[in-house]
PDB file of N, CA and C in Angstrom:
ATOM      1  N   UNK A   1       0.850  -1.175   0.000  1.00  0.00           N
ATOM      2  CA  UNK A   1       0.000   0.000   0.000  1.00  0.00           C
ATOM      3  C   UNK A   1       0.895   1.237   0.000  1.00  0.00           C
ATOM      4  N   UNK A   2       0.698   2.250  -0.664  1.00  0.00           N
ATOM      5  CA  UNK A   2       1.201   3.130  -0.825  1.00  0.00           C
ATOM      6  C   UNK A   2       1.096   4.384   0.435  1.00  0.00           C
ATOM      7  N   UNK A   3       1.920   5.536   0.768  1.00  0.00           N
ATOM      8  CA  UNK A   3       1.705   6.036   1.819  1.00  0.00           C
ATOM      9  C   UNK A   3       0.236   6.857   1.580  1.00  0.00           C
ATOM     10  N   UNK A   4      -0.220   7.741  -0.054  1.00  0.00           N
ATOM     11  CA  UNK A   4      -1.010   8.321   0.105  1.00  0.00           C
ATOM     12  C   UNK A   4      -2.495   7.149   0.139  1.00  0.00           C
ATOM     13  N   UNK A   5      -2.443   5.979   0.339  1.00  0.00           N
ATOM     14  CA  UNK A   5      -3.673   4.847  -0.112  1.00  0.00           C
ATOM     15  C   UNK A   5      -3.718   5.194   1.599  1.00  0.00           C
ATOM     16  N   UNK A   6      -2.786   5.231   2.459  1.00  0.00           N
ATOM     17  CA  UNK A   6      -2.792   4.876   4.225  1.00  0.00           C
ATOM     18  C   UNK A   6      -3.097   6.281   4.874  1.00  0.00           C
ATOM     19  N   UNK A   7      -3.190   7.167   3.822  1.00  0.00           N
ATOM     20  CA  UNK A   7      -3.596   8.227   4.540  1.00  0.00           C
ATOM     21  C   UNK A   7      -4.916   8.513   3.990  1.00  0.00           C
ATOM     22  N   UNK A   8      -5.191   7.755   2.799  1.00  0.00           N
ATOM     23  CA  UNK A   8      -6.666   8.332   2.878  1.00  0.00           C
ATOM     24  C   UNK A   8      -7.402   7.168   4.068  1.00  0.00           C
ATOM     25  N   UNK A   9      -7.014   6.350   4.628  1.00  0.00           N
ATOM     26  CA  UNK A   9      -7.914   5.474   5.278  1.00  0.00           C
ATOM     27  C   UNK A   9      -8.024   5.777   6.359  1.00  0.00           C
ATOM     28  N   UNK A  10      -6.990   6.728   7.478  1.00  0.00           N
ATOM     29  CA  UNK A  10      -6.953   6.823   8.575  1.00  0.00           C
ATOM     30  C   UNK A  10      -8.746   7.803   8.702  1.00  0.00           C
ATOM     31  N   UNK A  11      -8.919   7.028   9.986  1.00  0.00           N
ATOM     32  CA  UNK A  11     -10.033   7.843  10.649  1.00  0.00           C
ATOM     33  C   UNK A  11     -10.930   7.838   9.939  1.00  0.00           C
ATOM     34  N   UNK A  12     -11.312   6.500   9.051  1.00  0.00           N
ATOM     35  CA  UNK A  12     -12.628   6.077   8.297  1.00  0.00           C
ATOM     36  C   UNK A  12     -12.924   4.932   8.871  1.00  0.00           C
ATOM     37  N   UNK A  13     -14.282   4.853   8.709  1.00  0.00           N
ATOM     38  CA  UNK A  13     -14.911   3.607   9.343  1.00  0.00           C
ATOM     39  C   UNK A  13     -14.787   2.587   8.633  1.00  0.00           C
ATOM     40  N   UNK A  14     -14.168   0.864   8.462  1.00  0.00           N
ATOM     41  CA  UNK A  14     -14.197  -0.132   8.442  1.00  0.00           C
ATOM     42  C   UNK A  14     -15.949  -0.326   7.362  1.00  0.00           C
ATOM     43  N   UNK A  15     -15.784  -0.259   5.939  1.00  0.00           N
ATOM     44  CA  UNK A  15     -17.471  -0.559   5.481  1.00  0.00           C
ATOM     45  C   UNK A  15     -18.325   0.502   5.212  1.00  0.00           C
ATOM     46  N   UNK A  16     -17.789   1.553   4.943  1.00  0.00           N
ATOM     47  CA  UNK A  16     -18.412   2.947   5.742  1.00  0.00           C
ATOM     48  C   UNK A  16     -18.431   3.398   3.992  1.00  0.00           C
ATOM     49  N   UNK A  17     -20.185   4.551   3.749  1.00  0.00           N
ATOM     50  CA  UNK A  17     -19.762   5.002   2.241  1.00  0.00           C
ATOM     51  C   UNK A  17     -18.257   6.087   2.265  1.00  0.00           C
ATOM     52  N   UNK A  18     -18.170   6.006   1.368  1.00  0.00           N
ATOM     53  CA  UNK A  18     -16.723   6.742   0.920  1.00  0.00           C
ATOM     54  C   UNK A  18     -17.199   8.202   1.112  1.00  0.00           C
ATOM     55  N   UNK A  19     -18.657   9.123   1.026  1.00  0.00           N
ATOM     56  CA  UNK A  19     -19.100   9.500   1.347  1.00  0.00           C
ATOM     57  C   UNK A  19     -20.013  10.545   2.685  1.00  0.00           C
ATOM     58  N   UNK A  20     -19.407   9.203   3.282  1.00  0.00           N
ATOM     59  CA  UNK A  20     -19.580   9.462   4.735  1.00  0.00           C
ATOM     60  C   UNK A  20     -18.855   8.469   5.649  1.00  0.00           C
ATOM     61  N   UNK A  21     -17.299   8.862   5.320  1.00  0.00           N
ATOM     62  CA  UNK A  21     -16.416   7.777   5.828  1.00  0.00           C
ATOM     63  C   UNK A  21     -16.173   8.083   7.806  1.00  0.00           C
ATOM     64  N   UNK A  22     -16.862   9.320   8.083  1.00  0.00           N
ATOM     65  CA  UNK A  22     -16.244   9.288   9.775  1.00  0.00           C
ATOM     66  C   UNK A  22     -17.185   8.310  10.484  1.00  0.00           C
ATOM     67  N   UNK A  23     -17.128   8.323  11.566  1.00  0.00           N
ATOM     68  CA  UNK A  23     -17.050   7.932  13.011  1.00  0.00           C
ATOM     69  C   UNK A  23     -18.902   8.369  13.683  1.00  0.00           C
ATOM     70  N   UNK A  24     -20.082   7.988  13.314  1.00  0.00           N
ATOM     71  CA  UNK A  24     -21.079   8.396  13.748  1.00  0.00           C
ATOM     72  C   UNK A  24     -21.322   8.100  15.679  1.00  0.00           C
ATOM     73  N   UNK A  25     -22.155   9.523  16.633  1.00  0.00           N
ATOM     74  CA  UNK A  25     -22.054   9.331  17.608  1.00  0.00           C
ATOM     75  C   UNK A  25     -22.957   8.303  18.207  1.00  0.00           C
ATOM     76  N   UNK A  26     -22.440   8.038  19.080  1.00  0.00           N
ATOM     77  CA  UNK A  26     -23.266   7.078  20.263  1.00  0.00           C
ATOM     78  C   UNK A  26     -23.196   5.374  19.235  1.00  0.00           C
ATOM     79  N   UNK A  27     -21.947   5.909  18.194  1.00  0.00           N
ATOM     80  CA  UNK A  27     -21.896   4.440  18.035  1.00  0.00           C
ATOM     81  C   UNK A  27     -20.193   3.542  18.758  1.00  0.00           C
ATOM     82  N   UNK A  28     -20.001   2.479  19.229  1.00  0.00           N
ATOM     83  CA  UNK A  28     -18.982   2.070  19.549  1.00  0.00           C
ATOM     84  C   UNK A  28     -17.980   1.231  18.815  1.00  0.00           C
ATOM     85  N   UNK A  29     -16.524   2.060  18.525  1.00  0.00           N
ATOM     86  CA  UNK A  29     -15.321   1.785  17.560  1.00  0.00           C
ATOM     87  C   UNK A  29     -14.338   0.815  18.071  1.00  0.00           C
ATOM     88  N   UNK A  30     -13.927  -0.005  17.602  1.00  0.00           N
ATOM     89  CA  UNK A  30     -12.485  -0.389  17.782  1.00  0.00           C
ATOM     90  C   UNK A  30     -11.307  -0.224  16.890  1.00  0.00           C
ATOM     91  N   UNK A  31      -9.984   0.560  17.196  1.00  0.00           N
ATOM     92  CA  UNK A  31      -8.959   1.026  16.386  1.00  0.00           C
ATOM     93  C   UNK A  31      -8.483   0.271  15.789  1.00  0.00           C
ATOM     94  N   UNK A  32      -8.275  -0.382  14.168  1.00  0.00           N
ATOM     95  CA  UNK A  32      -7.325  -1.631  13.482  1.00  0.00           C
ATOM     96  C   UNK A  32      -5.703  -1.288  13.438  1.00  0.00           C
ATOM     97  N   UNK A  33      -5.051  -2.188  13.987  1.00  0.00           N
ATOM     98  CA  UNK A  33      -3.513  -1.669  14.081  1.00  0.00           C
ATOM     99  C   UNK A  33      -3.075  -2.551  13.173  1.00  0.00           C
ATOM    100  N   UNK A  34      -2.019  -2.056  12.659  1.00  0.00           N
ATOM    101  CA  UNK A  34      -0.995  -3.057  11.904  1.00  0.00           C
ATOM    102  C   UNK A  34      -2.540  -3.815  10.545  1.00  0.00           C
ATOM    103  N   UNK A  35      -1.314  -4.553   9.722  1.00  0.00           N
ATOM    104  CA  UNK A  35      -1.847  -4.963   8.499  1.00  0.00           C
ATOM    105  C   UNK A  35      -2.575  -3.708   8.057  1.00  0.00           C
ATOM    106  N   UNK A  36      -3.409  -4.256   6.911  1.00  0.00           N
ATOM    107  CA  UNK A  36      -3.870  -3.660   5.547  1.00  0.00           C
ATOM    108  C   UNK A  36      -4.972  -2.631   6.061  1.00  0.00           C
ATOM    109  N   UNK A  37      -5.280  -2.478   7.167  1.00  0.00           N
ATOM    110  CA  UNK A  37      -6.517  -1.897   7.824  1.00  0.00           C
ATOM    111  C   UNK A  37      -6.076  -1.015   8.839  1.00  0.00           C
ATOM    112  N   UNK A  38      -4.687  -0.934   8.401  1.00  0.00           N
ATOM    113  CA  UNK A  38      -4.481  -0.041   9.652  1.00  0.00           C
ATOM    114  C   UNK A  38      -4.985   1.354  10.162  1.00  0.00           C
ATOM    115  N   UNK A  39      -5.461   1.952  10.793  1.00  0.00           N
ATOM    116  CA  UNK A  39      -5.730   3.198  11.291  1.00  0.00           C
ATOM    117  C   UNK A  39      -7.741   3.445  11.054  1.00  0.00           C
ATOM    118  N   UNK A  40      -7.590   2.266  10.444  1.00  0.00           N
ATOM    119  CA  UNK A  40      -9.349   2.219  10.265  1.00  0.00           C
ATOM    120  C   UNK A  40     -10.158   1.875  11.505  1.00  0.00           C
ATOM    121  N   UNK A  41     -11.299   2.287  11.983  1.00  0.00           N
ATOM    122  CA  UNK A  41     -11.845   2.065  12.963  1.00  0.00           C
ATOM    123  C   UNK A  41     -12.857   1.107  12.431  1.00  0.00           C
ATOM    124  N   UNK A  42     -13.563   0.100  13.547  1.00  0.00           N
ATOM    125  CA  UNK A  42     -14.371  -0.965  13.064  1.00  0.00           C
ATOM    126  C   UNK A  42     -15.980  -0.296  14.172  1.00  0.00           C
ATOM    127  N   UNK A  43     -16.732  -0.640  13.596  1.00  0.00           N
ATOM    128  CA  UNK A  43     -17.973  -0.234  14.438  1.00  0.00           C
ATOM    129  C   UNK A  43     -18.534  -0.856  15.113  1.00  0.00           C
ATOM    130  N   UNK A  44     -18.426  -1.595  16.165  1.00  0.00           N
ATOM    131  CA  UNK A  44     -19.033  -2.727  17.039  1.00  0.00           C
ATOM    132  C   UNK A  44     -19.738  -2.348  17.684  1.00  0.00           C
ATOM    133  N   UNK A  45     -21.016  -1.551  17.568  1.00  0.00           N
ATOM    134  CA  UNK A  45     -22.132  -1.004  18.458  1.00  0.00           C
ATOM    135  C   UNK A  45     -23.070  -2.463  17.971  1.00  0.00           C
ATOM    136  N   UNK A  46     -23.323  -3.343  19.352  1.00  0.00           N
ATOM    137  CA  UNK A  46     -24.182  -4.123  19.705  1.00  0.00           C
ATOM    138  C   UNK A  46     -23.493  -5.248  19.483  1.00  0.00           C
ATOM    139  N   UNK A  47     -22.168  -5.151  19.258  1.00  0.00           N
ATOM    140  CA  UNK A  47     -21.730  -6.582  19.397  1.00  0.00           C
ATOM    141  C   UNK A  47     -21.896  -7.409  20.966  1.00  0.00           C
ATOM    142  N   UNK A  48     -22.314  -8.752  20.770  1.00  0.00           N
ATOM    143  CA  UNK A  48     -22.376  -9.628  21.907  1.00  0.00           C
ATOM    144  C   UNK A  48     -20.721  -9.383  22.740  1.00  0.00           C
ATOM    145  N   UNK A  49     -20.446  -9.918  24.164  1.00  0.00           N
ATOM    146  CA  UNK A  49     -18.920  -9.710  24.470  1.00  0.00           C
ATOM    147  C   UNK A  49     -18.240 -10.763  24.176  1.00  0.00           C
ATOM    148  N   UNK A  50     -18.816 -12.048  23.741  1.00  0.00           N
ATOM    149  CA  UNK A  50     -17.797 -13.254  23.594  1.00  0.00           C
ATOM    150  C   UNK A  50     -17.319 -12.818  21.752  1.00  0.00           C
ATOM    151  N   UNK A  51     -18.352 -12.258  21.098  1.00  0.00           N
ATOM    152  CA  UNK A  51     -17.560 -11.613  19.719  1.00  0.00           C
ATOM    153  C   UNK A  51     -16.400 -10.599  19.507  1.00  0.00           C
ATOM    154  N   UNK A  52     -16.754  -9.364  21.059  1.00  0.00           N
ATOM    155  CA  UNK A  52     -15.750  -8.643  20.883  1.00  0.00           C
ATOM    156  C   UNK A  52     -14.177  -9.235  21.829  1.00  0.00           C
ATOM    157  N   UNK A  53     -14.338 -10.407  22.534  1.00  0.00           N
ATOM    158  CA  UNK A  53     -13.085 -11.130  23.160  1.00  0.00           C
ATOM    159  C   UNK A  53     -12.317 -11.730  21.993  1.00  0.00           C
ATOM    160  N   UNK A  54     -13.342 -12.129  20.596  1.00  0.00           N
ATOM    161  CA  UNK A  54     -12.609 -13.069  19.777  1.00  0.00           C
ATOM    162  C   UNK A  54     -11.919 -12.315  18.499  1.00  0.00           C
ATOM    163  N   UNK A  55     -12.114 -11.389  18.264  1.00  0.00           N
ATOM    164  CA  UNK A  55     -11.830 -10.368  17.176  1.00  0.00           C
ATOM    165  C   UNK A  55     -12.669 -11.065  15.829  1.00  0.00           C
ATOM    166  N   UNK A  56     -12.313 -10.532  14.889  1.00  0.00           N
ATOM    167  CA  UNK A  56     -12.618 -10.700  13.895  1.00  0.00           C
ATOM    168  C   UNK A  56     -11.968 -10.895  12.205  1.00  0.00           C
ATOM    169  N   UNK A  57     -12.499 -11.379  11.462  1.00  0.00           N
ATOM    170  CA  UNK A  57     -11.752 -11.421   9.887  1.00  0.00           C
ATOM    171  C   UNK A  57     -12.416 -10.486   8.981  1.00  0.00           C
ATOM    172  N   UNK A  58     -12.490  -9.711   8.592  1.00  0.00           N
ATOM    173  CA  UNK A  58     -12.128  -8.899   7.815  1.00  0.00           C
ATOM    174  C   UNK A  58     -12.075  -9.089   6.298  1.00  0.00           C
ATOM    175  N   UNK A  59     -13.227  -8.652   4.996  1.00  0.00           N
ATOM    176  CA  UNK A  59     -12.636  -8.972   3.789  1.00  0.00           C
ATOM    177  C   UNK A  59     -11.913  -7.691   3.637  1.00  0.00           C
ATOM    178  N   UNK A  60     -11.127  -7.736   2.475  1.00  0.00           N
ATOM    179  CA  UNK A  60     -10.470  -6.218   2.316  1.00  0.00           C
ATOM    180  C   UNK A  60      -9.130  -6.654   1.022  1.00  0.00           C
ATOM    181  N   UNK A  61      -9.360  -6.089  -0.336  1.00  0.00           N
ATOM    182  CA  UNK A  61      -8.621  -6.165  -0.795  1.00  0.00           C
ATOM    183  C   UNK A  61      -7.078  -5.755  -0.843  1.00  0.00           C
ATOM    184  N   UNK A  62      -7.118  -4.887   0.094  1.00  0.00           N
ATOM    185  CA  UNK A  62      -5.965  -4.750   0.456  1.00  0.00           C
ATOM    186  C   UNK A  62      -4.995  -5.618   1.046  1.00  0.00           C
ATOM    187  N   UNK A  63      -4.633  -6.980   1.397  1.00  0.00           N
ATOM    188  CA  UNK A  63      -4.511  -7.921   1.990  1.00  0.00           C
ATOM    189  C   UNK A  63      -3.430  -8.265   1.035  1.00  0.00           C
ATOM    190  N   UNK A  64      -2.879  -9.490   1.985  1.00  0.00           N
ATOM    191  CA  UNK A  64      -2.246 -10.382   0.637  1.00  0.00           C
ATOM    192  C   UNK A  64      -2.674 -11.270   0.090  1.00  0.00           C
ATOM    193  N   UNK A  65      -3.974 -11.194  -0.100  1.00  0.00           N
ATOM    194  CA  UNK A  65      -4.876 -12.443  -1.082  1.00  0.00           C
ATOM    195  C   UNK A  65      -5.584 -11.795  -1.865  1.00  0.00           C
ATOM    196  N   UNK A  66      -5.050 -10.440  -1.987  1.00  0.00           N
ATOM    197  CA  UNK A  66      -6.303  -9.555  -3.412  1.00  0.00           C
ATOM    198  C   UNK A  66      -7.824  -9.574  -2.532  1.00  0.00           C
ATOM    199  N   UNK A  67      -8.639  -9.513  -3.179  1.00  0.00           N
ATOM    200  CA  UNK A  67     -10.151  -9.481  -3.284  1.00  0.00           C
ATOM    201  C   UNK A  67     -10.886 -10.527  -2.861  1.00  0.00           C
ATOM    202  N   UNK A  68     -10.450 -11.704  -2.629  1.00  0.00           N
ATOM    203  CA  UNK A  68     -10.702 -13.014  -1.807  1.00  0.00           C
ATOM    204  C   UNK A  68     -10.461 -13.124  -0.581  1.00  0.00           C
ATOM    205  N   UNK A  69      -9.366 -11.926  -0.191  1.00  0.00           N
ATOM    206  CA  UNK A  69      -8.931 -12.007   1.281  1.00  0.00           C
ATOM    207  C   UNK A  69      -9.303 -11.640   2.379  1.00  0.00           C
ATOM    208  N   UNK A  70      -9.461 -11.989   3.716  1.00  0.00           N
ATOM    209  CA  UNK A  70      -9.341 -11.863   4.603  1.00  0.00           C
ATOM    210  C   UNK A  70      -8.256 -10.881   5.664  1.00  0.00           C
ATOM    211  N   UNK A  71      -8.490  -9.874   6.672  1.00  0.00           N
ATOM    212  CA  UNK A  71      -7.708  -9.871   7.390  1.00  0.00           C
ATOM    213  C   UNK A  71      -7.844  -9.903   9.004  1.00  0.00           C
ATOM    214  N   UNK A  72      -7.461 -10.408   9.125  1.00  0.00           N
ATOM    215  CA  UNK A  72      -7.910 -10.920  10.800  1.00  0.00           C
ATOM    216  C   UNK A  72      -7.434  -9.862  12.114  1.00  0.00           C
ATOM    217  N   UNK A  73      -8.251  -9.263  12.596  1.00  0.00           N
ATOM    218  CA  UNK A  73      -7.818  -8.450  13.600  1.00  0.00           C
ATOM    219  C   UNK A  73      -8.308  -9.538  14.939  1.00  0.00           C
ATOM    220  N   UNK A  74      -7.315  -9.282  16.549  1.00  0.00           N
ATOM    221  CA  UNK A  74      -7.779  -9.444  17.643  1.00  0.00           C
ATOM    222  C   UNK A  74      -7.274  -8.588  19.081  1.00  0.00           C
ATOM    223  N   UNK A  75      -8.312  -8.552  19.728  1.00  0.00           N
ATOM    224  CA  UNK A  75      -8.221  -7.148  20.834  1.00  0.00           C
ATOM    225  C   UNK A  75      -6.719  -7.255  20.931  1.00  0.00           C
ATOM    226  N   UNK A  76      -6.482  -6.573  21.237  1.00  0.00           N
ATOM    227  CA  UNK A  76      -4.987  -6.172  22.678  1.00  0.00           C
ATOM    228  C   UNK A  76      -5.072  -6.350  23.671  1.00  0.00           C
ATOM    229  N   UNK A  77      -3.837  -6.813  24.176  1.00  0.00           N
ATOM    230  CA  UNK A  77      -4.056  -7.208  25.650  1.00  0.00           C
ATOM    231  C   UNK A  77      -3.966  -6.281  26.555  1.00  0.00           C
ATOM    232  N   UNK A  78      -4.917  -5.779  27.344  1.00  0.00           N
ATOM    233  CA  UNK A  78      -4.989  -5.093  28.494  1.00  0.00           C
ATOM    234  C   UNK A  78      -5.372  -2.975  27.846  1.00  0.00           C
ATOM    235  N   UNK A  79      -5.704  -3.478  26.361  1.00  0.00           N
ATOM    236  CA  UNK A  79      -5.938  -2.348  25.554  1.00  0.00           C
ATOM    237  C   UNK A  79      -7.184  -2.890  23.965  1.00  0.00           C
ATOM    238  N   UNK A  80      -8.184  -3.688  25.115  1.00  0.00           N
ATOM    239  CA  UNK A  80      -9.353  -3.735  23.854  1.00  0.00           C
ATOM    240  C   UNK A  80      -9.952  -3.144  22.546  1.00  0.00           C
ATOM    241  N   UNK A  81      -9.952  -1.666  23.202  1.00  0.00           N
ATOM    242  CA  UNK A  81      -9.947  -0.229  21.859  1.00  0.00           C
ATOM    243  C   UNK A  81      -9.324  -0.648  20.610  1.00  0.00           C
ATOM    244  N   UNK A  82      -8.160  -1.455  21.090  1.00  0.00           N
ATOM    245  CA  UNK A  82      -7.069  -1.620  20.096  1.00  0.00           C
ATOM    246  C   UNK A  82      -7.245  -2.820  19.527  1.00  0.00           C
ATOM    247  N   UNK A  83      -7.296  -3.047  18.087  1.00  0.00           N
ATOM    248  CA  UNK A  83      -7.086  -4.714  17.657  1.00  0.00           C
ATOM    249  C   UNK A  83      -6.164  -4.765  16.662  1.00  0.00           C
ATOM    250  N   UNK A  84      -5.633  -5.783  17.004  1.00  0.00           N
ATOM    251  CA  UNK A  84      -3.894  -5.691  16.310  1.00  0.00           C
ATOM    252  C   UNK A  84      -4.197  -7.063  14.976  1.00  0.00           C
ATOM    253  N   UNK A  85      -3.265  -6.182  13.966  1.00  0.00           N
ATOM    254  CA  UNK A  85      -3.460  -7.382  12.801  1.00  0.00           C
ATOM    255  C   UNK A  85      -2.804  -9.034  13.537  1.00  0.00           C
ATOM    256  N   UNK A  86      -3.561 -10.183  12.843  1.00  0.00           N
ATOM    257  CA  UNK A  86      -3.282 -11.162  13.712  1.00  0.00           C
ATOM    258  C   UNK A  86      -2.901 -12.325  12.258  1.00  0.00           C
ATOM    259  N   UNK A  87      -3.277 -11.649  11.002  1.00  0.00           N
ATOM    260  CA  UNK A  87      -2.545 -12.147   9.944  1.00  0.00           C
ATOM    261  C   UNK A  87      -3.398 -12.031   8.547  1.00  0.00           C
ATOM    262  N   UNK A  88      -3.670 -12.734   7.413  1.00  0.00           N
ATOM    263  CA  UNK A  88      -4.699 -12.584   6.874  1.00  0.00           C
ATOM    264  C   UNK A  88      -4.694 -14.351   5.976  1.00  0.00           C
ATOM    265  N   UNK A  89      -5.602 -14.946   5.717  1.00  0.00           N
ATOM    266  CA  UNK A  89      -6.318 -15.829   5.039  1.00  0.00           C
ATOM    267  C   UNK A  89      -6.648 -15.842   3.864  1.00  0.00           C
ATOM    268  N   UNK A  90      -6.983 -16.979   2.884  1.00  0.00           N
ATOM    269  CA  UNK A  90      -7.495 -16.224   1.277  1.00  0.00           C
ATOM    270  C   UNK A  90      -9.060 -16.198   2.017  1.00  0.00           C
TER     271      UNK A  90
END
């Protein structure tokens, strides 16, 4: 990914129109660190807690599987907000 592809992503929502890429209130974010998603926030307003303990996969062409891929984020330890790339899948 290129530096200007990582700066248009910071501080857009994870799925979000391109349109209306921020952060809507009274909804609840988690920060994507590392890998292809980095600096993107994910929107987990109403997730169950055994979903937000397990993280999640992610499609996202940005990956190393192209457009088929996966990227797998999971919390941080002792810093949930945070979910750290954990690898990616086709």
């Amino acid at each position: 990914m290129h530096d200007h592809d990582e700066q248009l992503l910071r501080g857009r929502v994870y799925g979000a129109d391109h349109e209306d890429p921020g952060p809507r209130p009274g909804h609840d974010y988690r920060e994507l660190v590392g890998g292809p998603l980095d600096g993107l926030l994910l929107d987990t307003t109403g997730w169950p807690p055994a979903a937000l303990a397990a993280g999640t996969a992610l499609t996202t062409h940005l990956g190393r599987h192209g457009g088929t891929g996966r990227s797998h984020y999971t919390p941080r330890e002792g810093d949930p907000r945070h979910w750290d790339h954990a690898g990616d899948t086709p």
